[in-house]
PDB file of N, CA and C in Angstrom:
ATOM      1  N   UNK A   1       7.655   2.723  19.805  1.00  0.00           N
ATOM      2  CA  UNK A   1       7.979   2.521  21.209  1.00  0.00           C
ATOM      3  C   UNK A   1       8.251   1.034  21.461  1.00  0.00           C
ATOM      4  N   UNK A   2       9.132   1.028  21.909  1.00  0.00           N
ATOM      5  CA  UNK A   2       9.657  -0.404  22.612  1.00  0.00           C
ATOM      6  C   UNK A   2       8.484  -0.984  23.454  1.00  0.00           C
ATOM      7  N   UNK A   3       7.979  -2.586  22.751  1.00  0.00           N
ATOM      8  CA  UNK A   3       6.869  -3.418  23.510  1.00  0.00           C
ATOM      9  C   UNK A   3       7.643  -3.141  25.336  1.00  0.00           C
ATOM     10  N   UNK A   4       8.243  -3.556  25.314  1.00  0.00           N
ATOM     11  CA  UNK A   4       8.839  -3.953  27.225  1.00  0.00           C
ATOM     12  C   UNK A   4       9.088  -2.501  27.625  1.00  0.00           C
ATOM     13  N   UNK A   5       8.444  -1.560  27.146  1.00  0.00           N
ATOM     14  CA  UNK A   5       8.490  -0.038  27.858  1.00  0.00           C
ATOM     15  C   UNK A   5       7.008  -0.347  28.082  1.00  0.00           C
ATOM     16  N   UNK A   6       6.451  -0.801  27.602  1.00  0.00           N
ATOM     17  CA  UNK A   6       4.374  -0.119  28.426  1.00  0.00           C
ATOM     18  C   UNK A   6       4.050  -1.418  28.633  1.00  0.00           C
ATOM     19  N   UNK A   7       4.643  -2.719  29.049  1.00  0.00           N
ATOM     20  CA  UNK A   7       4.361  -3.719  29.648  1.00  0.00           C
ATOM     21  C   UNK A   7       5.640  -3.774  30.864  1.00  0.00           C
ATOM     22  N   UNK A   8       4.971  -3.095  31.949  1.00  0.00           N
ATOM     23  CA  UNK A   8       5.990  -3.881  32.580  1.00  0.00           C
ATOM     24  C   UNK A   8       6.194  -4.965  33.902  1.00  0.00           C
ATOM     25  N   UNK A   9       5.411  -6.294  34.232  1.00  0.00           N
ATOM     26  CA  UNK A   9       5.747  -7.055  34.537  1.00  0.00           C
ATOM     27  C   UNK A   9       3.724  -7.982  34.427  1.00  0.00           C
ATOM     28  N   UNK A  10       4.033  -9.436  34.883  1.00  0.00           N
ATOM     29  CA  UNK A  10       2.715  -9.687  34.844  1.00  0.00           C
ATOM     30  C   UNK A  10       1.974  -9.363  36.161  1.00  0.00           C
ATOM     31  N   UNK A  11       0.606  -9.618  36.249  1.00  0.00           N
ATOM     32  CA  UNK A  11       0.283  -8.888  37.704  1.00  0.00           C
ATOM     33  C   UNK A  11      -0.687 -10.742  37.901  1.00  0.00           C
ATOM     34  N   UNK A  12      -0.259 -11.186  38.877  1.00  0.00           N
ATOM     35  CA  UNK A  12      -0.478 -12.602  39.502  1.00  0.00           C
ATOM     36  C   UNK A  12      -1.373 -12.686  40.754  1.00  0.00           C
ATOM     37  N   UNK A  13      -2.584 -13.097  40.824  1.00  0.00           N
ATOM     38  CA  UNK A  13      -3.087 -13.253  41.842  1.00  0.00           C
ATOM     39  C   UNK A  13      -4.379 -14.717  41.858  1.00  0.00           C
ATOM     40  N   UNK A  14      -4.681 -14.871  42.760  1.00  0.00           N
ATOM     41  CA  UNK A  14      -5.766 -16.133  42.535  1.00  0.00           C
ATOM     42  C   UNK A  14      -6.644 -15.723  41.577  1.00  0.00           C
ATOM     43  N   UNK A  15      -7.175 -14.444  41.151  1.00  0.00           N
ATOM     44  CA  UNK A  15      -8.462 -14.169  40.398  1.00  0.00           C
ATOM     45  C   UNK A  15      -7.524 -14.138  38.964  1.00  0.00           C
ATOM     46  N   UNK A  16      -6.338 -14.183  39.066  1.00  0.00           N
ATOM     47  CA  UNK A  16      -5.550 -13.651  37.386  1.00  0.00           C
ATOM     48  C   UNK A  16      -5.789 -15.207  36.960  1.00  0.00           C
ATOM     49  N   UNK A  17      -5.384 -16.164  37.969  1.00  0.00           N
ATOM     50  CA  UNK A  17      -5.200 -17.795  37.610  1.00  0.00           C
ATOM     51  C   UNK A  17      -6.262 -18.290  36.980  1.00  0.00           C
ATOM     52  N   UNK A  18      -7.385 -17.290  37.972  1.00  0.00           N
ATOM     53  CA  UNK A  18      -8.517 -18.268  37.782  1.00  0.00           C
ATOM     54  C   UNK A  18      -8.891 -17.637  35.926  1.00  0.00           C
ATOM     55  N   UNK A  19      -8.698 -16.297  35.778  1.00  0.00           N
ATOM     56  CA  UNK A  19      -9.013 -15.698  34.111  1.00  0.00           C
ATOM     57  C   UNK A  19      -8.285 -16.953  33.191  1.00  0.00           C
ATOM     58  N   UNK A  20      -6.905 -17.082  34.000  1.00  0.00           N
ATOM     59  CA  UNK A  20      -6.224 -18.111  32.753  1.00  0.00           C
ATOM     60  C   UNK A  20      -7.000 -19.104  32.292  1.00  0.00           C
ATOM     61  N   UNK A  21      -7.841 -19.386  33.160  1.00  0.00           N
ATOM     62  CA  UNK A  21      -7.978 -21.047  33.175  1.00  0.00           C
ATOM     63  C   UNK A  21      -9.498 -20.752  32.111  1.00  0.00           C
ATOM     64  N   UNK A  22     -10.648 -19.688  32.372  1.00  0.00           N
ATOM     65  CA  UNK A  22     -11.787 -19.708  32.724  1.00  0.00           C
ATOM     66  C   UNK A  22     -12.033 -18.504  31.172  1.00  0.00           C
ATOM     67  N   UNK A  23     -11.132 -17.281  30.956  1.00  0.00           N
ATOM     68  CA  UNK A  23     -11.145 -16.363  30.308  1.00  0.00           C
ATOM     69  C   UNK A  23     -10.116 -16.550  28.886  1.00  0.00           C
ATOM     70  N   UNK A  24      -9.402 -17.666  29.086  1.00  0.00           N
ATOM     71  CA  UNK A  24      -8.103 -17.530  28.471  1.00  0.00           C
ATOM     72  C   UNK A  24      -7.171 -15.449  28.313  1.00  0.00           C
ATOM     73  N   UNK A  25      -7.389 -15.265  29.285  1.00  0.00           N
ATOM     74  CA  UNK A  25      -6.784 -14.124  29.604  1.00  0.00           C
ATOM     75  C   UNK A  25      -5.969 -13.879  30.468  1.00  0.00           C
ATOM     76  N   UNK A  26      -4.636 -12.910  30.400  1.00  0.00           N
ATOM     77  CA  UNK A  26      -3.768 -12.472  30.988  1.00  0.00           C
ATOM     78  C   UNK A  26      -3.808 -10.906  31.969  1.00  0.00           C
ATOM     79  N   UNK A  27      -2.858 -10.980  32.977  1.00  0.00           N
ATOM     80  CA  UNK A  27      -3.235  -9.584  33.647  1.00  0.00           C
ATOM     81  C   UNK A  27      -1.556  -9.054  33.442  1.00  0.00           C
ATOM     82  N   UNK A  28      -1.445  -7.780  33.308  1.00  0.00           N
ATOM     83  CA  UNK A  28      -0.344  -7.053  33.387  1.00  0.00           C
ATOM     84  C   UNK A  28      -0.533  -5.760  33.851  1.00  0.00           C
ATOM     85  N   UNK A  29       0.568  -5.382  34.767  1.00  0.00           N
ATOM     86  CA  UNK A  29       0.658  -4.452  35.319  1.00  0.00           C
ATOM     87  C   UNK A  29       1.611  -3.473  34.069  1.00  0.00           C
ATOM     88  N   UNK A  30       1.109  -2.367  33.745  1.00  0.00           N
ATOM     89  CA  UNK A  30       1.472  -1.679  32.704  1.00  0.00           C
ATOM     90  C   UNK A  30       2.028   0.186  32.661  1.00  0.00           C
ATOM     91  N   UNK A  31       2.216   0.822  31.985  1.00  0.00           N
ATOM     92  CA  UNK A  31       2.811   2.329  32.153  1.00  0.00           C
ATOM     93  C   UNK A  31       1.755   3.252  32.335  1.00  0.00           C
ATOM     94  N   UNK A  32       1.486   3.988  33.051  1.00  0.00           N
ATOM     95  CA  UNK A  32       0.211   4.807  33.146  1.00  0.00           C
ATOM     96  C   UNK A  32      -0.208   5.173  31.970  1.00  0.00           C
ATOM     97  N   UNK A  33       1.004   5.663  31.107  1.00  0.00           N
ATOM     98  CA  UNK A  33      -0.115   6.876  30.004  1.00  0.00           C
ATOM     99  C   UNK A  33       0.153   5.553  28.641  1.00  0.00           C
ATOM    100  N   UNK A  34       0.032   4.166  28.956  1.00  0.00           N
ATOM    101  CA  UNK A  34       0.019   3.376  27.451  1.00  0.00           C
ATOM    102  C   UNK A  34      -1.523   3.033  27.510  1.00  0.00           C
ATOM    103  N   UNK A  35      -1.905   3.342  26.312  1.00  0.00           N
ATOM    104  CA  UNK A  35      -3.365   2.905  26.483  1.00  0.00           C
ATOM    105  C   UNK A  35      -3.521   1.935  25.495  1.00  0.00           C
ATOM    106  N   UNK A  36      -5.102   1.111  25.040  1.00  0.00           N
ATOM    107  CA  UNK A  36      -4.950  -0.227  24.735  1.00  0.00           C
ATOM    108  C   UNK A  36      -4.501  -0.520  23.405  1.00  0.00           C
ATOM    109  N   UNK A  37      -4.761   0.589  22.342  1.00  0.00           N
ATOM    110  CA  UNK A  37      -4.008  -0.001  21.201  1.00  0.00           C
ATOM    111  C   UNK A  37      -2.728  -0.534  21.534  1.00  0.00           C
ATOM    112  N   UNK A  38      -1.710   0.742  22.073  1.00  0.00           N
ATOM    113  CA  UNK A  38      -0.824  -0.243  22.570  1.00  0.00           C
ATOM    114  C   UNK A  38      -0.297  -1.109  23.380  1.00  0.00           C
ATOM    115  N   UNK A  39      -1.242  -1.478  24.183  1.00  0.00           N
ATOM    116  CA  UNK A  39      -1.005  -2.994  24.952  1.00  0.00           C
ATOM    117  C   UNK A  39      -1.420  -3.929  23.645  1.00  0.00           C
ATOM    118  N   UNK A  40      -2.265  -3.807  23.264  1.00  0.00           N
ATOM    119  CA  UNK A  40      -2.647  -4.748  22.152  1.00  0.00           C
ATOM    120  C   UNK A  40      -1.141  -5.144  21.643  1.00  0.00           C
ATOM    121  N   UNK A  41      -0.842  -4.169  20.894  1.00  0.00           N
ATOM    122  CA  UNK A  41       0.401  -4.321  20.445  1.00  0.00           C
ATOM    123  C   UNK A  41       1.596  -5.087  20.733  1.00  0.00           C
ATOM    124  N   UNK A  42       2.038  -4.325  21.757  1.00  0.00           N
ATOM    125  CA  UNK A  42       2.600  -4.772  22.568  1.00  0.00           C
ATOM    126  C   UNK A  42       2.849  -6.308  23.480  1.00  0.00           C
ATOM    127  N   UNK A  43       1.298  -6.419  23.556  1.00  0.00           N
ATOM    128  CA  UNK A  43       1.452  -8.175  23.944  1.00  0.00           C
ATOM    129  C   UNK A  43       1.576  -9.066  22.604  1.00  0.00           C
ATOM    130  N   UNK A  44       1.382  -8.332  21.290  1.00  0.00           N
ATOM    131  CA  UNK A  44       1.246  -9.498  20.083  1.00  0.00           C
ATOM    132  C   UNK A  44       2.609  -9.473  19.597  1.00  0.00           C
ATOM    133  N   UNK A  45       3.540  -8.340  19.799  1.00  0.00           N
ATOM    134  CA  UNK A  45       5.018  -8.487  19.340  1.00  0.00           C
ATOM    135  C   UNK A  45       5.503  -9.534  20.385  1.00  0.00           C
ATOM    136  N   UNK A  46       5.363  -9.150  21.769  1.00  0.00           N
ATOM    137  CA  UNK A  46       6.354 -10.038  23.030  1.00  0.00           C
ATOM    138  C   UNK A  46       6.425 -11.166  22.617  1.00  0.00           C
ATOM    139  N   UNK A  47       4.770 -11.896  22.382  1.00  0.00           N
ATOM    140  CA  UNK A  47       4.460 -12.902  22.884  1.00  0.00           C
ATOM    141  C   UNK A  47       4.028 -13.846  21.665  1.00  0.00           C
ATOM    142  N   UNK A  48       4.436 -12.949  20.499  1.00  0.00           N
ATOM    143  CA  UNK A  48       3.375 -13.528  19.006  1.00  0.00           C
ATOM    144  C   UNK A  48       1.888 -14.265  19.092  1.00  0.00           C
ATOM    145  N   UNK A  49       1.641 -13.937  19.530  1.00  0.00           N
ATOM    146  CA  UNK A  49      -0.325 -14.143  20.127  1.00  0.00           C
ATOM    147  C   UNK A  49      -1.228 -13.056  19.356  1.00  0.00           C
ATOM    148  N   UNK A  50      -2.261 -13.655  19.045  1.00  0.00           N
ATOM    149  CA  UNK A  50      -3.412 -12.538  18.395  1.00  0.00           C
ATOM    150  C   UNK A  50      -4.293 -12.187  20.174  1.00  0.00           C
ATOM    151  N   UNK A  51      -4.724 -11.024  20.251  1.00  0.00           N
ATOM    152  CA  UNK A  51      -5.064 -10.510  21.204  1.00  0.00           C
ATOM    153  C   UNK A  51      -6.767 -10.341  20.901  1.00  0.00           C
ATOM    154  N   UNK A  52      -7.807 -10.408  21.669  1.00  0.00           N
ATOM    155  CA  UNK A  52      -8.979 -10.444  20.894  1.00  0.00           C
ATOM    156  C   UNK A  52      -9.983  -8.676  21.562  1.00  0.00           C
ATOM    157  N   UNK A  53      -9.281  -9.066  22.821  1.00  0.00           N
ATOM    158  CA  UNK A  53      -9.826  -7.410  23.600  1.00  0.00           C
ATOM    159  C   UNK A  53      -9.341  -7.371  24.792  1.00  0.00           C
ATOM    160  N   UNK A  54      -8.703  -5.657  25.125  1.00  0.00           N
ATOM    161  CA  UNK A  54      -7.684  -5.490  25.796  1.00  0.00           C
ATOM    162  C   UNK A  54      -8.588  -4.530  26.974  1.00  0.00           C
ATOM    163  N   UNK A  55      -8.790  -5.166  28.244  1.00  0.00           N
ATOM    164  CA  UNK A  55      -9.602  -3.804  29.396  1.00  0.00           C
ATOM    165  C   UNK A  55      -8.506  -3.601  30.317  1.00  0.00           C
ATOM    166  N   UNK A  56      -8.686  -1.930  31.204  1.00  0.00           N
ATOM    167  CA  UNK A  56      -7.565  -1.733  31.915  1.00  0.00           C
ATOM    168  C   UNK A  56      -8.825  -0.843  33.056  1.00  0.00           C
ATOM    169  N   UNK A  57      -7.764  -1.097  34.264  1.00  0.00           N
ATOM    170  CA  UNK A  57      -8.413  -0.234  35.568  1.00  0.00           C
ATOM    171  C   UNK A  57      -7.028   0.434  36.205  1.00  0.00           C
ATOM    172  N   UNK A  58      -7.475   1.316  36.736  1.00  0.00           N
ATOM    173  CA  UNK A  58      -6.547   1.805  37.731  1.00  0.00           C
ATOM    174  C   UNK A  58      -6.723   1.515  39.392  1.00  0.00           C
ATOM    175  N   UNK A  59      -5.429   0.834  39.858  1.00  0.00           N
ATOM    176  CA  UNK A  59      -5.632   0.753  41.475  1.00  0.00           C
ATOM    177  C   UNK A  59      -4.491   1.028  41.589  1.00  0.00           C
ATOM    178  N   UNK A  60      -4.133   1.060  42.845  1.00  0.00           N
ATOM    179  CA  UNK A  60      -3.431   1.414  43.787  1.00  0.00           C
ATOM    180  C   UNK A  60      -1.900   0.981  43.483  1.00  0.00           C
ATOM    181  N   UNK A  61      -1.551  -0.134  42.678  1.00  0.00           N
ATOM    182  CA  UNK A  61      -0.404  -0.894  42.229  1.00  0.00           C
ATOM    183  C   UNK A  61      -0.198  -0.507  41.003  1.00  0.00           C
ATOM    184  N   UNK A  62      -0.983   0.417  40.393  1.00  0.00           N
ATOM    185  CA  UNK A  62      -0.643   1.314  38.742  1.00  0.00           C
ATOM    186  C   UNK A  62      -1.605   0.841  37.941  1.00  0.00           C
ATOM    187  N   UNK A  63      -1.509   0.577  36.661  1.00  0.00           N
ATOM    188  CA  UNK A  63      -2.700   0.097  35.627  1.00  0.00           C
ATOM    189  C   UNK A  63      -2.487  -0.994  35.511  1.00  0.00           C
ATOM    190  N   UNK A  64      -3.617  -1.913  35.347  1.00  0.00           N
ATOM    191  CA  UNK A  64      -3.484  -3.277  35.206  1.00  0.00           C
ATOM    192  C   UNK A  64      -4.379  -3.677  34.375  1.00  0.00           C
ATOM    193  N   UNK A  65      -3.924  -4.214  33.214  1.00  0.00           N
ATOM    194  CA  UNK A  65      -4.240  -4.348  31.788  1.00  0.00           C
ATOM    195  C   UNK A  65      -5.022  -5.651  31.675  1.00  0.00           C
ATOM    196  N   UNK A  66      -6.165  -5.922  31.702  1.00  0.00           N
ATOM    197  CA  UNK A  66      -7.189  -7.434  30.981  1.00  0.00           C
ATOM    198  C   UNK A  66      -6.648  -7.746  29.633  1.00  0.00           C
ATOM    199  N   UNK A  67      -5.527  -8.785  29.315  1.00  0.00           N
ATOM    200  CA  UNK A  67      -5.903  -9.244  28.062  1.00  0.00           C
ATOM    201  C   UNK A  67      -6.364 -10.306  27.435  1.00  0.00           C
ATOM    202  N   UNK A  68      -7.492 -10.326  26.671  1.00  0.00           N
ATOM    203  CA  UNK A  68      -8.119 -11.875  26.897  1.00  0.00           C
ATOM    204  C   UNK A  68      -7.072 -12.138  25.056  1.00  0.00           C
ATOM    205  N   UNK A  69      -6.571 -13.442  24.930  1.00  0.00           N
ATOM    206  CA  UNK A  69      -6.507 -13.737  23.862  1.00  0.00           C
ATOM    207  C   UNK A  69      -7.502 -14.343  22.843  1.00  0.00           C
ATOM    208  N   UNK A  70      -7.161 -14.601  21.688  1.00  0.00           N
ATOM    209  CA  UNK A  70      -7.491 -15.227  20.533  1.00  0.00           C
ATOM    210  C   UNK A  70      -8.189 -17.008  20.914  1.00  0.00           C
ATOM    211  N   UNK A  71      -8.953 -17.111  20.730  1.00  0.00           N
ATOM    212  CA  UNK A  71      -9.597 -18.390  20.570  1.00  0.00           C
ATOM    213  C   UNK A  71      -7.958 -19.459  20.697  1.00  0.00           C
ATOM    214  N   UNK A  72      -7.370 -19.357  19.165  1.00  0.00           N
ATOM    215  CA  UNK A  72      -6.455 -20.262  18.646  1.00  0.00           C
ATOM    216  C   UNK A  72      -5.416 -20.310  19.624  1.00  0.00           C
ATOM    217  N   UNK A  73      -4.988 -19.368  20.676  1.00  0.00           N
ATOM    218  CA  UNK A  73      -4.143 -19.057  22.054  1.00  0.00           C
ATOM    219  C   UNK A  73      -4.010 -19.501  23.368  1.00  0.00           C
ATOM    220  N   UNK A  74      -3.351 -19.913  23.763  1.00  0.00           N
ATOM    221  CA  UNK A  74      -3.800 -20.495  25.111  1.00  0.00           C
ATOM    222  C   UNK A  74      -2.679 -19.635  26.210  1.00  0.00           C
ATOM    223  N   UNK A  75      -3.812 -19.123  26.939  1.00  0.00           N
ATOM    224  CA  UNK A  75      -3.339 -18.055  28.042  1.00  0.00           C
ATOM    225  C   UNK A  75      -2.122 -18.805  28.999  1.00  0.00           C
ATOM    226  N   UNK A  76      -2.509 -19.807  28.815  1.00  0.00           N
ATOM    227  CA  UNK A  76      -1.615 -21.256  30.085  1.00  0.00           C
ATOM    228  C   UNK A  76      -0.168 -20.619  29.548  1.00  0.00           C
ATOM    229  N   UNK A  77       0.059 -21.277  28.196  1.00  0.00           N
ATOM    230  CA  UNK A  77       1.371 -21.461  27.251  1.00  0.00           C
ATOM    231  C   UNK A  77       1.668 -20.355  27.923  1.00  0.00           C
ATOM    232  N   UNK A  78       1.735 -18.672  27.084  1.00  0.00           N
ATOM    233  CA  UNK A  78       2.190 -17.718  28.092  1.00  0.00           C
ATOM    234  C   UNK A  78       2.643 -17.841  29.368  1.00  0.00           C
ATOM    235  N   UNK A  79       1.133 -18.153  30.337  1.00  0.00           N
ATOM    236  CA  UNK A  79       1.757 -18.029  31.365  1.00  0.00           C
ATOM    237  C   UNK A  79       3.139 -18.732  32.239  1.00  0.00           C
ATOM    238  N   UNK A  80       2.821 -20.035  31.626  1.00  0.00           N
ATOM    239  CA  UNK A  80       4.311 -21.252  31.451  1.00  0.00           C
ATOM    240  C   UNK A  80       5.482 -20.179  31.300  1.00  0.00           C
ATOM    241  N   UNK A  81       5.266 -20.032  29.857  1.00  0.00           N
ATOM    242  CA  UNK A  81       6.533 -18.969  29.210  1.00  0.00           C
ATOM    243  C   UNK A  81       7.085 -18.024  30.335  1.00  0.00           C
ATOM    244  N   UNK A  82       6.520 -17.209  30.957  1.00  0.00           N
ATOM    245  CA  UNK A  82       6.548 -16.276  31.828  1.00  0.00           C
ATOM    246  C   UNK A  82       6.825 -16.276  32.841  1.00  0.00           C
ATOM    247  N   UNK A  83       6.445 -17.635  33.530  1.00  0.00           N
ATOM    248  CA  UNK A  83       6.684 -18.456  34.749  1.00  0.00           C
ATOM    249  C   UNK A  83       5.838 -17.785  35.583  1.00  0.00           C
ATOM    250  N   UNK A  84       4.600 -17.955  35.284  1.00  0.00           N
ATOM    251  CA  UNK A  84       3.631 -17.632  36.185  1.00  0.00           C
ATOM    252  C   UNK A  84       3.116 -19.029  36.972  1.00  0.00           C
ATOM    253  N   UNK A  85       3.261 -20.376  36.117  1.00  0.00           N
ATOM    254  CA  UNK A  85       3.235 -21.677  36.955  1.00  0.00           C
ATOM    255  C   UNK A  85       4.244 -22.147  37.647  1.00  0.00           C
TER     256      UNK A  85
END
């Protein structure tokens, strides 16, 4: 399955900023039925990042995927990349 089919966009809010900074972790809003192996996946092809553990909830805006990265990773870079700054 195509990574940019079960990721589909980042999900941005003051508490996502504050994970960047605090969690080195990312939030994405994702496909209902992808579950975390493949977000795992999925964020390590996009983004070439090691992923260290992937949590997801359901609200009201669809699934929204916790991914904290790898020590060696910096959630910032991404988010730069992405233009979340």
């Amino acid at each position: 399955m195509d990574p940019y089919d079960i990721i589909e966009h980042p999900y941005v809010t003051e508490k996502t900023l504050m994970l960047i900074e605090k969690n080195n972790a990312l939030q994405f809003v994702v496909k209902m039925d992808a579950n975390k192996k493949m977000i795992k996946e999925a964020v390590e092809r996009i983004f070439e990042v090691k992923v260290e553990k992937v949590t997801t909830r359901i609200t009201k805006k669809g699934k929204i995927a916790t991914v904290k990265l790898a020590p060696e990773y910096k959630a910032e870079d991404i988010g730069m990349r992405i233009g979340i700054f």
